[in-house]
Every structure is written in C-alpha cells, then in structure tokens.
C-alpha atoms as a PDB file:
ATOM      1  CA  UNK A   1       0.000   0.000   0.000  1.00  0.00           C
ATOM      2  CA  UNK A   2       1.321   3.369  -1.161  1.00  0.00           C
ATOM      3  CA  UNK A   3       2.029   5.901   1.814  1.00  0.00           C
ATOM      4  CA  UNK A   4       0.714   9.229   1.656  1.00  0.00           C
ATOM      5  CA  UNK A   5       2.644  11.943   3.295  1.00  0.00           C
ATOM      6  CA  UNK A   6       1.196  14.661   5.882  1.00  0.00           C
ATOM      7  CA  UNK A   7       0.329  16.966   3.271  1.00  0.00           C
ATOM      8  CA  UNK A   8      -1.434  14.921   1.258  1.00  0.00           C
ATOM      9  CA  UNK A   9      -3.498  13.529   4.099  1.00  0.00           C
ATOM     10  CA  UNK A  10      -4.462  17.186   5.230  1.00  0.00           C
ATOM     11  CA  UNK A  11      -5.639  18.266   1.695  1.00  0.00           C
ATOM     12  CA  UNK A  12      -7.504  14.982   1.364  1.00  0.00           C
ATOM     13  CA  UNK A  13      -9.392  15.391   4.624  1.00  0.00           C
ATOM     14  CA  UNK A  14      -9.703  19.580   3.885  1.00  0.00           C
ATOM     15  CA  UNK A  15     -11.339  18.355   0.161  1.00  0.00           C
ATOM     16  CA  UNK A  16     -13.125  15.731   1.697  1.00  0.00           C
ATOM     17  CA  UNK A  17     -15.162  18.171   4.131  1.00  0.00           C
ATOM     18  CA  UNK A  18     -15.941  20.483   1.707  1.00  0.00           C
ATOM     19  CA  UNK A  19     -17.001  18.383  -0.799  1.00  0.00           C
ATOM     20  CA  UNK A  20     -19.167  17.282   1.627  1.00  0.00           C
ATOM     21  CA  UNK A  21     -20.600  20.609   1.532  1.00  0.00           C
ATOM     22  CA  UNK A  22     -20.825  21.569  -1.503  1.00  0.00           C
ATOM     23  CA  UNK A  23     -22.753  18.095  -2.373  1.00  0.00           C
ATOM     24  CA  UNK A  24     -25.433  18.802   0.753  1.00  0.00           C
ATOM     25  CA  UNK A  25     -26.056  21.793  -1.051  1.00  0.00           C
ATOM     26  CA  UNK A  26     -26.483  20.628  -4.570  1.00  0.00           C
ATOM     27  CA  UNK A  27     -28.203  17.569  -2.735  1.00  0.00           C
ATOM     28  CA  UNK A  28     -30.613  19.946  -1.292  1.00  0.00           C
ATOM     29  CA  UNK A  29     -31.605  21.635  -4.796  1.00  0.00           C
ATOM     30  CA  UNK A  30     -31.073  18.482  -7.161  1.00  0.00           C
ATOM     31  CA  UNK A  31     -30.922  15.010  -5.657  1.00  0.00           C
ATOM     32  CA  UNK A  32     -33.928  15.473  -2.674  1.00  0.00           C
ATOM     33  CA  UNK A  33     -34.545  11.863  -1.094  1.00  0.00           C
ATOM     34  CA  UNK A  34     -30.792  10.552  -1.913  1.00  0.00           C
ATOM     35  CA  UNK A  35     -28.186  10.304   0.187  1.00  0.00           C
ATOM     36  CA  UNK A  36     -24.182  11.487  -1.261  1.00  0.00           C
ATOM     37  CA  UNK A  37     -21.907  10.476   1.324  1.00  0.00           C
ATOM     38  CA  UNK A  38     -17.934  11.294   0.254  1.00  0.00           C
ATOM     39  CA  UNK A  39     -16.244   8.456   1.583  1.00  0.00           C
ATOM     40  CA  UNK A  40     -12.308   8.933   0.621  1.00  0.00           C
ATOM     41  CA  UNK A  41     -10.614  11.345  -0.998  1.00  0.00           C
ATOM     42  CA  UNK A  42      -6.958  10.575  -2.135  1.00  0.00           C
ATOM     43  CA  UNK A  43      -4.576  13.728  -3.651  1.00  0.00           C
ATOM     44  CA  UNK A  44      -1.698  12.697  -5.714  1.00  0.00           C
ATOM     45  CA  UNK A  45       2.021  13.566  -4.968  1.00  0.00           C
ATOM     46  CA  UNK A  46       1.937  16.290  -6.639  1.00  0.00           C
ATOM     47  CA  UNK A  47      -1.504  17.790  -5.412  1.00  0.00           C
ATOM     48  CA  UNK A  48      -2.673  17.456  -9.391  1.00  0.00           C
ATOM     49  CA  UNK A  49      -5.509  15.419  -8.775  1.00  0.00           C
ATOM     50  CA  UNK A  50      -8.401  14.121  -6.128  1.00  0.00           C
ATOM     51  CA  UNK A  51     -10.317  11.305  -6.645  1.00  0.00           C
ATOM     52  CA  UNK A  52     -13.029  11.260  -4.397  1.00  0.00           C
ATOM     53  CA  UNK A  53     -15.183   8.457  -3.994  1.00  0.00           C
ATOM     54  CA  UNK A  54     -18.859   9.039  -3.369  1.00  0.00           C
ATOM     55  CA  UNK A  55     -21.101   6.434  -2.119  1.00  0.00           C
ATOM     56  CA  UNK A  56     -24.775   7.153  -2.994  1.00  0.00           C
ATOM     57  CA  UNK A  57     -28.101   5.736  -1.639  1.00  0.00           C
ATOM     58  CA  UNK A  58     -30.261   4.317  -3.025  1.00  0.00           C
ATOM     59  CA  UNK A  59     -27.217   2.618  -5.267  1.00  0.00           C
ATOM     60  CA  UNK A  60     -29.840   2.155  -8.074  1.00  0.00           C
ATOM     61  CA  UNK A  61     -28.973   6.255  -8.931  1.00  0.00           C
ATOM     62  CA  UNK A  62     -25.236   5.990  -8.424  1.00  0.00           C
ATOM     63  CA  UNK A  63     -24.789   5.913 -12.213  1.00  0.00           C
ATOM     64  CA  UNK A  64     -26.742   8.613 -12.734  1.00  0.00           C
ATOM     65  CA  UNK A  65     -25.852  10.661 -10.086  1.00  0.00           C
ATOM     66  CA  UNK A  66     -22.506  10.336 -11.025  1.00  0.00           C
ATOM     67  CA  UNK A  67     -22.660  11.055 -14.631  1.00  0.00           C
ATOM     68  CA  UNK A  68     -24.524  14.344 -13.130  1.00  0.00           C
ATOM     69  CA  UNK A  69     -21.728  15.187 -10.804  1.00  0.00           C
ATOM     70  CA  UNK A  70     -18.742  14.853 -13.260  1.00  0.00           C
ATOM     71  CA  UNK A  71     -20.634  16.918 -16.318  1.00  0.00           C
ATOM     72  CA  UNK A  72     -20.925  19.679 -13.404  1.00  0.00           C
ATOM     73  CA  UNK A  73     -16.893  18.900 -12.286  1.00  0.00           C
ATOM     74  CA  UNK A  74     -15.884  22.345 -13.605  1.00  0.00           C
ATOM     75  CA  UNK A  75     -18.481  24.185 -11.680  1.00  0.00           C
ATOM     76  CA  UNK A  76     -17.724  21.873  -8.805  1.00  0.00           C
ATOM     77  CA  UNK A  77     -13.915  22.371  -8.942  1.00  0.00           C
ATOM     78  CA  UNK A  78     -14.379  25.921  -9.324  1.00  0.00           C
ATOM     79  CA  UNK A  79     -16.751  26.183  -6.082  1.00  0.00           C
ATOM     80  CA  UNK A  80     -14.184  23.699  -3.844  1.00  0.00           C
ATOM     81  CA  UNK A  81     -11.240  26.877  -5.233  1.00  0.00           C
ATOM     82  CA  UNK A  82     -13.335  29.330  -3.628  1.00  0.00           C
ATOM     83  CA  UNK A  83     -13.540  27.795  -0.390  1.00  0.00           C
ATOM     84  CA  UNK A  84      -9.715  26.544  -0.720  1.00  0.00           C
ATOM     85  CA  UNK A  85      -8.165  28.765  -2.652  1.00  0.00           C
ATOM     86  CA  UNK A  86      -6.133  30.003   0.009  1.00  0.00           C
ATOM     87  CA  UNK A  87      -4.716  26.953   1.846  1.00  0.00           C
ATOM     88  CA  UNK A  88      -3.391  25.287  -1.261  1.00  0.00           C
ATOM     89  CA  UNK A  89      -1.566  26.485  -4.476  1.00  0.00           C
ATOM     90  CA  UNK A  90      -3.111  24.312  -6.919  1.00  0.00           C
ATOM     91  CA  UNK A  91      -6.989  23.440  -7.189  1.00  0.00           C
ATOM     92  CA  UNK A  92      -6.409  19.826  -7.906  1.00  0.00           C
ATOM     93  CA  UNK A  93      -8.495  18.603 -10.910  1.00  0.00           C
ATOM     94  CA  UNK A  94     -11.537  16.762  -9.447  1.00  0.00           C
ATOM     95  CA  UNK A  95     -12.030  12.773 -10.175  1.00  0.00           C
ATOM     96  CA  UNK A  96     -15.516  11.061  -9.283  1.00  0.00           C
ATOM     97  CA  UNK A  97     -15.667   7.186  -8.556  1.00  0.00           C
ATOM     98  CA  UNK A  98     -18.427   5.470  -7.023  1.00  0.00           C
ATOM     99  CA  UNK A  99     -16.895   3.660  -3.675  1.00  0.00           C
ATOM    100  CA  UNK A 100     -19.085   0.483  -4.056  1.00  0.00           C
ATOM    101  CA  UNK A 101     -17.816  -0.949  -0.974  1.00  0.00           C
ATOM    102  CA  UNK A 102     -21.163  -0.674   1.205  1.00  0.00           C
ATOM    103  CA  UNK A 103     -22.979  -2.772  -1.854  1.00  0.00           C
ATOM    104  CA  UNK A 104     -19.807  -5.536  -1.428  1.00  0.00           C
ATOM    105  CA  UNK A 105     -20.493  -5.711   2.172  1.00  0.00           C
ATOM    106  CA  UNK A 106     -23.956  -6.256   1.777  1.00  0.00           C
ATOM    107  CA  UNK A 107     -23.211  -8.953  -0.795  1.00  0.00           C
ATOM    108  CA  UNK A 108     -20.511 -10.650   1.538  1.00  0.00           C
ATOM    109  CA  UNK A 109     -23.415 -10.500   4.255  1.00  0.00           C
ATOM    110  CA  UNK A 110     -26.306 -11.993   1.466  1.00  0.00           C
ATOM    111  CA  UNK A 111     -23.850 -14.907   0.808  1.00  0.00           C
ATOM    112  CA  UNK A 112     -23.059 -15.719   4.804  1.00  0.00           C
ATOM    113  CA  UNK A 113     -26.743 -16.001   5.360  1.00  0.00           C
ATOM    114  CA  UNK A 114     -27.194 -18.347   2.925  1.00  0.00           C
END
C-alpha cells in the first residue's frame, strides 16, 4: 500500500469536508430523497488530482448521479477553489468514482446467510 505523506493527508481530509458541503447543497436543490456520502478522498504527490469516492443511496442512482456530478466537475472544482483557494496552491483537478464498498459488504453478508 502506497504511503501518503502529511500533506497529502491534510488536503484529502480539507477536500473531503468540503465536498461534503458543496454536495449537501447541490443535494438539497437536485438530488432530494438521496443520500451522497464522500467516503475517501486521495490527492496525488503532486496535489494534481483528487479522486473522491462518493457512495450514494439508493445505489440504483449511483450511475446517474454520477454522470450528473462529473458533467458539473468544472463548476464543482471551481466552487471547492473558492472555499480553498487560500490553503493550497493548486486546485487539484476533481475525479468522481463510485466507492461500491457498502454494496460488497452487503453482498458478503447476502452470501453468509445463505
């Protein structure tokens, strides 16, 4: 597993909290009734890029919630450089995954009941 220095883990968590944000506000608008959760958020060495893994409920929207989210990335990246434009140098360019892991755990759990 790669190690992630100081810096990078600071960004990460200081993206991760207002991405948070700024999806509870577009949830509040757009997606009423679903639930975006950013999970992880992992910066590159050279503070280039974020991917940031969103885990949406119901999962049955993830796709399209998703799709949603990175046709709006610009918008979004420019919104996350207003709020930390002044703690970093670089607004990283923003990466969207969904972070299936919640759907793999309730799979594991499916099969152990069986």
């Amino acid at each position: 597993m790669e190690q992630f220095s100081t810096r990078q883990n600071k960004i990460s968590r200081l993206i991760q909290r207002e991405m948070a944000d700024i999806l509870l506000q577009l949830n509040k608008s757009k997606y009423h009734g679903k639930l975006i959760t950013v999970s992880i958020v992992r910066v590159t060495k050279d503070m280039s890029i974020a991917r940031i893994f969103l885990s949406i409920f119901p999962s049955e929207f993830a796709k399209e919630i998703l799709g949603e989210i990175k046709q709006n990335s610009k918008a979004v990246r420019g919104e996350l450089g207003r709020r930390i434009g002044k703690s970093v140098r670089i607004i990283p360019e923003l990466e969207f995954y969904i972070d299936d892991s919640l759907d793999y755990i309730e799979h594991i759990d499916e099969l152990l009941q069986k």
